[in-house]
C-alpha atoms as a PDB file:
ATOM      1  CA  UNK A   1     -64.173  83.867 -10.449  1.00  0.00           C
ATOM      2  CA  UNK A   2     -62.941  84.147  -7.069  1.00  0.00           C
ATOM      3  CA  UNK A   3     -62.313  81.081  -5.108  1.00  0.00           C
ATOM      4  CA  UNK A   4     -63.872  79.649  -1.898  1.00  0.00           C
ATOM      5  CA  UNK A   5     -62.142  80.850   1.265  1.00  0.00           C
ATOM      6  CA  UNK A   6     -59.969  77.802   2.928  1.00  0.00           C
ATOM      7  CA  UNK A   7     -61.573  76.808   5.983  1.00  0.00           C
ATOM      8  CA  UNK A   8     -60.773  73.784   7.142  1.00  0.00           C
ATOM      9  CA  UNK A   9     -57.302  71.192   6.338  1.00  0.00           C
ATOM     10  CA  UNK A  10     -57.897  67.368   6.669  1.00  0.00           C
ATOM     11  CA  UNK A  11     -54.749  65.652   6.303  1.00  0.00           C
ATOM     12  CA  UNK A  12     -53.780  61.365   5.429  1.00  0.00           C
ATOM     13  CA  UNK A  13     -51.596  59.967   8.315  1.00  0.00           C
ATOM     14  CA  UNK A  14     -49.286  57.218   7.239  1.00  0.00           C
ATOM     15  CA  UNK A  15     -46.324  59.017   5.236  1.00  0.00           C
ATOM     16  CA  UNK A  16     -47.956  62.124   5.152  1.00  0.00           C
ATOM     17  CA  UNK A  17     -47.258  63.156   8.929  1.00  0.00           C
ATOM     18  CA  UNK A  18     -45.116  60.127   9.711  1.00  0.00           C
ATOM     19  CA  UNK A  19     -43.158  57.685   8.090  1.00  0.00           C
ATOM     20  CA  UNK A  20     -44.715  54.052   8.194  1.00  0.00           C
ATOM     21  CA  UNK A  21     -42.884  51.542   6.761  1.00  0.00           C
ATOM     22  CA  UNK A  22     -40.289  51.501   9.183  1.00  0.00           C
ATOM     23  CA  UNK A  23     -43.065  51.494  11.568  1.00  0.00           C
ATOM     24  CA  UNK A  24     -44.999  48.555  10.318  1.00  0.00           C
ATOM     25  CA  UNK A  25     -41.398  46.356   9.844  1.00  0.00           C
ATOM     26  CA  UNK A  26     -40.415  46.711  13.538  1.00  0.00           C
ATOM     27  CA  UNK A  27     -44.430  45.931  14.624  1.00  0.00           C
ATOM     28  CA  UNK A  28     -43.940  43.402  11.978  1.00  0.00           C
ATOM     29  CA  UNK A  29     -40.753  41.774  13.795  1.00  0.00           C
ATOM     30  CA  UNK A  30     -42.148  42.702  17.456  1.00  0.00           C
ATOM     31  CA  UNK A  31     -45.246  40.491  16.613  1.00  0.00           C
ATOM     32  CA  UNK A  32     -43.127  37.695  15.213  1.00  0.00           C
ATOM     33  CA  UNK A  33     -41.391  37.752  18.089  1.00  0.00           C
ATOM     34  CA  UNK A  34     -43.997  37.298  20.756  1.00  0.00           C
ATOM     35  CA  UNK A  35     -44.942  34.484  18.301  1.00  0.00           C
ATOM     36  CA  UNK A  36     -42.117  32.344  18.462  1.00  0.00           C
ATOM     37  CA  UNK A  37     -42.498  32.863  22.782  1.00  0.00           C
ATOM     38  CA  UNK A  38     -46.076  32.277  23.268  1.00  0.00           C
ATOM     39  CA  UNK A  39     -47.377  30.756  20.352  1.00  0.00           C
ATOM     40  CA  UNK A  40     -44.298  28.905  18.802  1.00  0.00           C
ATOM     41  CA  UNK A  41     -45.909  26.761  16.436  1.00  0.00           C
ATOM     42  CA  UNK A  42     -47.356  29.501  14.301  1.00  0.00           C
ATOM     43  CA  UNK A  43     -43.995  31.124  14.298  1.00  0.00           C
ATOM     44  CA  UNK A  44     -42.576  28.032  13.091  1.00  0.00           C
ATOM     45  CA  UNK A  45     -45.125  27.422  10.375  1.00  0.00           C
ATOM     46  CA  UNK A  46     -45.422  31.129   8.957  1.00  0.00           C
ATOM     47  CA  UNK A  47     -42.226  33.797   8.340  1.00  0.00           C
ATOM     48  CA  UNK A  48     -43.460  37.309   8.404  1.00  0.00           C
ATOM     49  CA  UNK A  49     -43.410  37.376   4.663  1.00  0.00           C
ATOM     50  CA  UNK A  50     -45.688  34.199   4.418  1.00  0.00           C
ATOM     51  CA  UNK A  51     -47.890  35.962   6.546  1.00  0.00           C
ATOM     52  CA  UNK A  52     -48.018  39.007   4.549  1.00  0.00           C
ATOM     53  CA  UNK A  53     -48.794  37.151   0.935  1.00  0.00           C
ATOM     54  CA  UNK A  54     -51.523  35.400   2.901  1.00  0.00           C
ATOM     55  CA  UNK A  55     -52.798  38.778   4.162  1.00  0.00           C
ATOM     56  CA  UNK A  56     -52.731  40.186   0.067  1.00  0.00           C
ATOM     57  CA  UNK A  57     -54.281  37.255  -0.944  1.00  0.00           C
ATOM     58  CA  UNK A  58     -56.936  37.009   1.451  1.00  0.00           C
ATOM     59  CA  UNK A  59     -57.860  41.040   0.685  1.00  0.00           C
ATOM     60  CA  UNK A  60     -58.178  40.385  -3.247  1.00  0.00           C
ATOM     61  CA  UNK A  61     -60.478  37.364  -1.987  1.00  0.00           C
ATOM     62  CA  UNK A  62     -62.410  39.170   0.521  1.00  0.00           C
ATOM     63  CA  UNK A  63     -62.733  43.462  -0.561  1.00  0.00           C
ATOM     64  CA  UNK A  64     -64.281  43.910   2.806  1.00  0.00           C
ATOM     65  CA  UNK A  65     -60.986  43.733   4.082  1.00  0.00           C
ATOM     66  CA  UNK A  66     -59.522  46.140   2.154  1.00  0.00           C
ATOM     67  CA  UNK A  67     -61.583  48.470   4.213  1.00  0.00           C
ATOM     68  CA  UNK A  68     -61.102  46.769   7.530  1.00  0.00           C
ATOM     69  CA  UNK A  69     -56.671  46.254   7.731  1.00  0.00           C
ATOM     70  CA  UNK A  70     -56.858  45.872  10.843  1.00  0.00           C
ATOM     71  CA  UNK A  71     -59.994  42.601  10.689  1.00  0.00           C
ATOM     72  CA  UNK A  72     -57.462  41.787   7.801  1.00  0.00           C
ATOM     73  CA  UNK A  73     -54.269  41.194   9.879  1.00  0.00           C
ATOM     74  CA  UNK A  74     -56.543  39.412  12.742  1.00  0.00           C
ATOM     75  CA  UNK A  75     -58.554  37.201  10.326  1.00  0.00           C
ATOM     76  CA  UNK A  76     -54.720  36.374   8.835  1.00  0.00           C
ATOM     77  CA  UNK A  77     -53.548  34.935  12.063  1.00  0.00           C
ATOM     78  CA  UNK A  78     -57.110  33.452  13.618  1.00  0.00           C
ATOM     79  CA  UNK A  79     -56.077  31.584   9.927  1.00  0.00           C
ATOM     80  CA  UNK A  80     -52.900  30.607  11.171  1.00  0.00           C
ATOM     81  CA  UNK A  81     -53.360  29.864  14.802  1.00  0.00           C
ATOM     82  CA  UNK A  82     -56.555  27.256  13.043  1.00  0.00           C
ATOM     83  CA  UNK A  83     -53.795  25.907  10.579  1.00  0.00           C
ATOM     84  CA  UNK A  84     -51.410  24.191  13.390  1.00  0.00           C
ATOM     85  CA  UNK A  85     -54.131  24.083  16.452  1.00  0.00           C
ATOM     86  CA  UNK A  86     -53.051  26.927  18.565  1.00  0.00           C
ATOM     87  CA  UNK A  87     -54.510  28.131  20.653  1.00  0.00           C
ATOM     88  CA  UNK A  88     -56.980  31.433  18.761  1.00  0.00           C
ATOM     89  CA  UNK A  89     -57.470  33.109  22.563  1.00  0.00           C
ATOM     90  CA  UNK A  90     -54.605  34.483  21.621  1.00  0.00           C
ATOM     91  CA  UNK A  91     -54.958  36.175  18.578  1.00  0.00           C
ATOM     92  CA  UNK A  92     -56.195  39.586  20.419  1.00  0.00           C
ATOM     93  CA  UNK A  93     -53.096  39.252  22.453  1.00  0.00           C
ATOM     94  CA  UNK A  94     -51.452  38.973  19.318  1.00  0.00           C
ATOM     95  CA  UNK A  95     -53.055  42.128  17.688  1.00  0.00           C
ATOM     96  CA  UNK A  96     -52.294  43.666  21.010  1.00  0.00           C
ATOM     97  CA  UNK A  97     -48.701  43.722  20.215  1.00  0.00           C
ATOM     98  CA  UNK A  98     -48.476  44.541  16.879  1.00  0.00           C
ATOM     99  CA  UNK A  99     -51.555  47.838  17.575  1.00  0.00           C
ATOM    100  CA  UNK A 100     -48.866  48.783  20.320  1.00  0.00           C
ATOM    101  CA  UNK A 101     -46.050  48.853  18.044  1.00  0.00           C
ATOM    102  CA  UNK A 102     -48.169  50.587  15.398  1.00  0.00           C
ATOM    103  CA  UNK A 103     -49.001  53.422  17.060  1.00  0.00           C
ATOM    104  CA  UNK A 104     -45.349  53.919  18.016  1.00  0.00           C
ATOM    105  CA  UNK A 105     -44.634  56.232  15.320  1.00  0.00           C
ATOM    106  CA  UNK A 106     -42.608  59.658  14.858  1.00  0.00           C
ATOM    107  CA  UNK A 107     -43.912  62.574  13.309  1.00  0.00           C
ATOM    108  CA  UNK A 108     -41.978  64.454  10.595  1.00  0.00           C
ATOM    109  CA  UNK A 109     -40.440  67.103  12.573  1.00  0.00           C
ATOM    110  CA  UNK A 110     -42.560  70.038  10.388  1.00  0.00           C
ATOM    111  CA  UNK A 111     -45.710  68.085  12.444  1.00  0.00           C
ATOM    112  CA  UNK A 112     -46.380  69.051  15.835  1.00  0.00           C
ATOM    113  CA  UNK A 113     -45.276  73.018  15.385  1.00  0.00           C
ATOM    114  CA  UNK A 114     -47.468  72.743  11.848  1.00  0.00           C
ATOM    115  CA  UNK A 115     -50.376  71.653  13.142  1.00  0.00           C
ATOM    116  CA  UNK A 116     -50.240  74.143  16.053  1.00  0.00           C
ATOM    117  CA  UNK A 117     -50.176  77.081  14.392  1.00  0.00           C
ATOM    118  CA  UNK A 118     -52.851  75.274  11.640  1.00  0.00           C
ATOM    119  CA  UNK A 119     -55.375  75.072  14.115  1.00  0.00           C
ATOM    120  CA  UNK A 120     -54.770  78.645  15.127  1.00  0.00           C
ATOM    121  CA  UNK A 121     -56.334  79.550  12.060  1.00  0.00           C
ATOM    122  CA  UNK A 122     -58.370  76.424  10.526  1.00  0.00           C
ATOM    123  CA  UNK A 123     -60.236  73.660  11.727  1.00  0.00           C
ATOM    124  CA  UNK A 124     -58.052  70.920  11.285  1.00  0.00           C
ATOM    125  CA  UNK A 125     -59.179  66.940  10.775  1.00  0.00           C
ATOM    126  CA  UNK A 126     -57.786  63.436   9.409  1.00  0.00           C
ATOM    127  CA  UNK A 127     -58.706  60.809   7.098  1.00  0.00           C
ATOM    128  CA  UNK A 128     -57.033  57.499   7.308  1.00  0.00           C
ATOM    129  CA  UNK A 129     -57.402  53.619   5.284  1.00  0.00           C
ATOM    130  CA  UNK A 130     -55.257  52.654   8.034  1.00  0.00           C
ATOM    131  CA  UNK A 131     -55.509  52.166  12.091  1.00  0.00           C
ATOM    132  CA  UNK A 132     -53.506  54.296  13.479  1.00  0.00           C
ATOM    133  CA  UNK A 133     -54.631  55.254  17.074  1.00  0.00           C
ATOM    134  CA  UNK A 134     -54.230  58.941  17.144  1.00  0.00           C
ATOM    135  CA  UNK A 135     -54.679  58.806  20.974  1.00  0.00           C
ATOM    136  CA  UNK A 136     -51.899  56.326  21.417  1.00  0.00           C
ATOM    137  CA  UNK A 137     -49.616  58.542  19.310  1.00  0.00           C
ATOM    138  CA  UNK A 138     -50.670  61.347  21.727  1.00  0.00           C
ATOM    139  CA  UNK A 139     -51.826  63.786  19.151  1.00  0.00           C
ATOM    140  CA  UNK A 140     -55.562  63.422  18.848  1.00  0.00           C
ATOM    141  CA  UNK A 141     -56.236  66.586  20.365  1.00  0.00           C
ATOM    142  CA  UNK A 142     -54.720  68.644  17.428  1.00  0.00           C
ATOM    143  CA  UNK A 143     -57.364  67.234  14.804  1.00  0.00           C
ATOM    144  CA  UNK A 144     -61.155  68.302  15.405  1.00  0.00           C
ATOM    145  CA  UNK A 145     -62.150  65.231  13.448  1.00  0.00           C
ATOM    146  CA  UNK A 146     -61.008  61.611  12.701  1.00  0.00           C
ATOM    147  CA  UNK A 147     -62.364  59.384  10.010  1.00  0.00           C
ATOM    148  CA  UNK A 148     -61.131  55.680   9.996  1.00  0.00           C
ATOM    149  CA  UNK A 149     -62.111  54.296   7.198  1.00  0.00           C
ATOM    150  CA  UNK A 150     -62.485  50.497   9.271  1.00  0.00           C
ATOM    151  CA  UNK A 151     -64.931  52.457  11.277  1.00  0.00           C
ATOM    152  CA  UNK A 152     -66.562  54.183   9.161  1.00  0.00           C
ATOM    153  CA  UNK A 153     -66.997  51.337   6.144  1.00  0.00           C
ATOM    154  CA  UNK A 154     -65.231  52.962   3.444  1.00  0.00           C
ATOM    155  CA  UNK A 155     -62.521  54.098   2.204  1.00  0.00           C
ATOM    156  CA  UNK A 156     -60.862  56.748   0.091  1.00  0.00           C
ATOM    157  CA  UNK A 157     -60.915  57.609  -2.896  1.00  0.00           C
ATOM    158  CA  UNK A 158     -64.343  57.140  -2.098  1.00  0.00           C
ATOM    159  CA  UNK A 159     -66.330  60.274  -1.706  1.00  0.00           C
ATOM    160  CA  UNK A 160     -68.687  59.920   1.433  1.00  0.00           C
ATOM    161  CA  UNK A 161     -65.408  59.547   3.548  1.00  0.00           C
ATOM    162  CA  UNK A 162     -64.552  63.290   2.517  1.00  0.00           C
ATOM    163  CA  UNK A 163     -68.074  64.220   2.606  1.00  0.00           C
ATOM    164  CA  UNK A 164     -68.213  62.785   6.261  1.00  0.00           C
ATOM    165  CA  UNK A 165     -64.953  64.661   6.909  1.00  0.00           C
ATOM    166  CA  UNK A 166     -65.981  67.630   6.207  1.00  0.00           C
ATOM    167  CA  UNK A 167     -69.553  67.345   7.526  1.00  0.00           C
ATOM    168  CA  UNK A 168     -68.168  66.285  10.989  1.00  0.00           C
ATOM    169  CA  UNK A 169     -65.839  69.791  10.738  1.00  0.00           C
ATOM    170  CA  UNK A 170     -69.317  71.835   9.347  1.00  0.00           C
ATOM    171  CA  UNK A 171     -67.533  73.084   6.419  1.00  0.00           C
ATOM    172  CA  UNK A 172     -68.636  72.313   2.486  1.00  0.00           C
ATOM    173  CA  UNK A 173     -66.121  69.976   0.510  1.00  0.00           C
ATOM    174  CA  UNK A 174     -65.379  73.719  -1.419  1.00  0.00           C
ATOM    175  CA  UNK A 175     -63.921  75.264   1.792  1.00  0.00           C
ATOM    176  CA  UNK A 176     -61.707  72.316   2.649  1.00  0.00           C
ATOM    177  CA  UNK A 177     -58.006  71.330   1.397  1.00  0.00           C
ATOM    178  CA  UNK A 178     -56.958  67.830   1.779  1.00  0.00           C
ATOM    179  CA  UNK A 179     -53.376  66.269   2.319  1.00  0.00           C
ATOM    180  CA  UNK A 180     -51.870  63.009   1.346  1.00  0.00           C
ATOM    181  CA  UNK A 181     -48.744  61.488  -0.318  1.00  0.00           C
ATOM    182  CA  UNK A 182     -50.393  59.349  -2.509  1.00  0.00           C
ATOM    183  CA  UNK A 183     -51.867  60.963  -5.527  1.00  0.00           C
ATOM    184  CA  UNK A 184     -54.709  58.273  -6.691  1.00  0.00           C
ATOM    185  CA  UNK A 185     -56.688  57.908  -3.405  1.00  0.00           C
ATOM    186  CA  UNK A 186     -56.171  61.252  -1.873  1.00  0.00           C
ATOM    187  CA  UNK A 187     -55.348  64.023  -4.475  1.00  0.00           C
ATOM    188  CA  UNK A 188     -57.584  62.773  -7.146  1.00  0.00           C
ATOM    189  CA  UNK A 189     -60.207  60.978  -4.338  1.00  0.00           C
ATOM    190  CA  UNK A 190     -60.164  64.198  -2.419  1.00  0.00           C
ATOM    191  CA  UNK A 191     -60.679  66.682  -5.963  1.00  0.00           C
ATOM    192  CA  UNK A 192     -63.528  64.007  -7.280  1.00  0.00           C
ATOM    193  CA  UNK A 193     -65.395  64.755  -3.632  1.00  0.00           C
ATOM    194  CA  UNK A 194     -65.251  68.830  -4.481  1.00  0.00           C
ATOM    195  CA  UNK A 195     -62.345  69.145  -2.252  1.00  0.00           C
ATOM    196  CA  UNK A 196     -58.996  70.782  -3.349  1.00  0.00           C
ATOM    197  CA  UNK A 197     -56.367  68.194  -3.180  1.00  0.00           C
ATOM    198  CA  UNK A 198     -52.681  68.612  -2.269  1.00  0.00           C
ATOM    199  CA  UNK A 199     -49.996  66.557  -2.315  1.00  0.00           C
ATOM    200  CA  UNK A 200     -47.228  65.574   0.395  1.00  0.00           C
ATOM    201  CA  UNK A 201     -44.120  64.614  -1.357  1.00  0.00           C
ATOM    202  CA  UNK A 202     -41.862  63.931   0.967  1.00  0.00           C
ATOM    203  CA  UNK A 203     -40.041  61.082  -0.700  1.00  0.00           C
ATOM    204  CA  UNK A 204     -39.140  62.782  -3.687  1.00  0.00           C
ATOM    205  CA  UNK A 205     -41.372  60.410  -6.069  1.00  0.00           C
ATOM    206  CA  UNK A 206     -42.695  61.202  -9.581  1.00  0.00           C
ATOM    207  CA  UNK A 207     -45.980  63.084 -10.458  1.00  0.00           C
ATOM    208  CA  UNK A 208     -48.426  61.294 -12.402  1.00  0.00           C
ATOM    209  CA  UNK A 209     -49.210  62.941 -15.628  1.00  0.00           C
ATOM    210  CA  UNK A 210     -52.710  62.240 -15.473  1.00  0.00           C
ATOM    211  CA  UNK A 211     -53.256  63.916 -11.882  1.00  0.00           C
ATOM    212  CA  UNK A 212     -53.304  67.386 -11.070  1.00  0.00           C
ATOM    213  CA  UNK A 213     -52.940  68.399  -7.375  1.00  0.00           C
ATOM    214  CA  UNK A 214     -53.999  71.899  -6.136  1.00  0.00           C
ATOM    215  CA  UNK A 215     -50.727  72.195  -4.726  1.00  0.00           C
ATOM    216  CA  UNK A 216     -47.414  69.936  -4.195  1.00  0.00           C
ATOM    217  CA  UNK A 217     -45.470  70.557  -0.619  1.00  0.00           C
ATOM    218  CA  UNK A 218     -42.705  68.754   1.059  1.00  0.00           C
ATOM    219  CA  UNK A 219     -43.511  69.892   4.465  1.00  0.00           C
ATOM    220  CA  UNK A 220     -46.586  71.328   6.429  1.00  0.00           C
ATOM    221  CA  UNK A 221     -44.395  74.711   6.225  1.00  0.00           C
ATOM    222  CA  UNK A 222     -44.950  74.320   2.509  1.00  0.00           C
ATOM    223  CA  UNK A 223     -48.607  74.173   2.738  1.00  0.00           C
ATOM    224  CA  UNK A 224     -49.051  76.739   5.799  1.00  0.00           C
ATOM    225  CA  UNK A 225     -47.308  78.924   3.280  1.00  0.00           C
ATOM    226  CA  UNK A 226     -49.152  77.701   0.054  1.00  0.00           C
ATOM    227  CA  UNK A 227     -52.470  78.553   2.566  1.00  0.00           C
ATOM    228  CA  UNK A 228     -51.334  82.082   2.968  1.00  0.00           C
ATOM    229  CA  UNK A 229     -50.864  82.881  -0.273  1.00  0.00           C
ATOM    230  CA  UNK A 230     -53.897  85.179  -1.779  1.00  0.00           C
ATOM    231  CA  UNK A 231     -53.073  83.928  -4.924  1.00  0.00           C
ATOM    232  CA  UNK A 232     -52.532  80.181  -3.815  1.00  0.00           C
ATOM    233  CA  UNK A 233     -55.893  78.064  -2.675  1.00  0.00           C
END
C-alpha cells in the first residue's frame, strides 16, 4: 500500500532546534540576579535550586501547571515574594527577565538554512510544552503555525494538540511528519495522533525499545534528506 504524500513538517522547539538547558541556567542565574538587586529578601530566602524543587512540587500538586510552565514559574515566585512580604508588583518584572533571557536562544546551525529550503517545499509549523517566544527569537516567520500548549490548554502527547497542528496547516494528521528529541511525548504522542513521528537525536541518547520512530536524524539535513527519499516517509 502506498503511503500518504508528506505535506506538511511540524517540529518541537527546545533541543530539537536549539539547545535549552544552557538557556534556562543563564535565565535561571539572570533572574536570581535581579533578585538579590530589587527584591533582596526573596533572594536571600530561596537559592535557584530551592526555587526549582518548589516549582516540581507545586506541578505534581497542581497538573494544570504542567500545561501552563510559564503560570508555573510565576505562581512559584508570587509564592515566594508572599513568604517574606515583598513586594508581588514585582513578580511580572520578575518574569520579565527571566521570558527575556528565555527567548535568547541559538539555533543548531542545520536550523535557519533547514527550515528555508523546508518551507520551499512543505508547509512548515511547531508544537511546543514550553514558552518560547518564536517572535523574540526572530524566527516566527519560517513556521506557518504555532501551537503553545499554555495557550492552547494541552499538551503533548496529547492528541488534539497535533490535531490542532495540523488543522491550523489544512493538512490530515496522515500527510504530516512531526519532529522532537524526546521519544514519549513527541514520537509516540505524534504516531498515537495518526502522524508519522521522527526523532531528533542530537545528543547521542539511547532508543527506547518499546518506541518506534518513522525515522531517527541528527540534523534537519538528515530529515530534508529522509523527506526526499521515495522510499523513506
Amino acid at each position: 500500500m502506498l503511503k500518504t504524500p508528506i505535506k506538511a513538517v511540524l517540529f518541537d522547539l527546545d533541543d530539537t532546534l536549539w539547545p535549552i538547558v544552557p538557556v534556562l541556567e543563564r535565565a535561571e542565574n539572570l533572574l536570581h540576579d535581579w533578585l538579590a538587586a530589587h527584591a533582596p529578601a526573596v533572594a536571600e530566602r530561596y537559592t535557584i535550586d530551592m526555587l526549582r524543587a518548589r516549582r516540581q512540587a507545586l506541578m505534581q500538586a497542581e497538573p494544570r501547571y504542567r500545561i501552563d510552565l510559564w503560570g508555573l514559574r510565576h505562581a512559584t515566585l508570587c509564592e515566594a515574594f508572599r513568604q517574606v512580604g515583598a513586594d508581588i508588583a514585582r513578580v511580572d518584572q520578575a518574569m520579565a527577565v527571566f521570558s527575556t533571557a528565555r527567548s535568547a536562544v541559538t539555533p543548531f546551525e542545520d536550523v535557519l538554512p533547514g527550515l528555508l529550503r523546508l518551507n520551499a517545499r512543505l508547509a512548515v509549523g511547531s508544537i511546543s510544552n514550553g514558552f518560547a517566544d518564536l517572535q523574540a527569537i526572530g524566527i516566527a516567520h519560517h513556521f506557518q503555525a504555532s501551537i503553545a500548549a499554555h495557550r492552547f490548554g494541552r499538551a503533548k502527547p496529547d492528541p488534539q494538540i497535533f490535531h490542532a497542528a495540523c488543522a491550523a496547516l489544512a493538512v490530515q494528521p496522515q500527510q504530516a511528519v512531526y519532529v522532537g528529541d524526546d521519544l514519549l511525548l513527541d514520537v509516540q504522542g505524534a504516531q498515537n495522533a495518526g502522524l508519522r513521528g521522527v526523532w531528533m537525536n542530537r545528543f547521542g541518547r539511547s532508543l527506547t525499545a518499546d518506541i518506534h520512530p518513522d525515522a531517527v536524524c541528527t540534523t534537519l539535513h538528515e530529515l530534508e534528506r529522509w523527506l526526499l527519499d521515495p522510499i523513506g516517509p
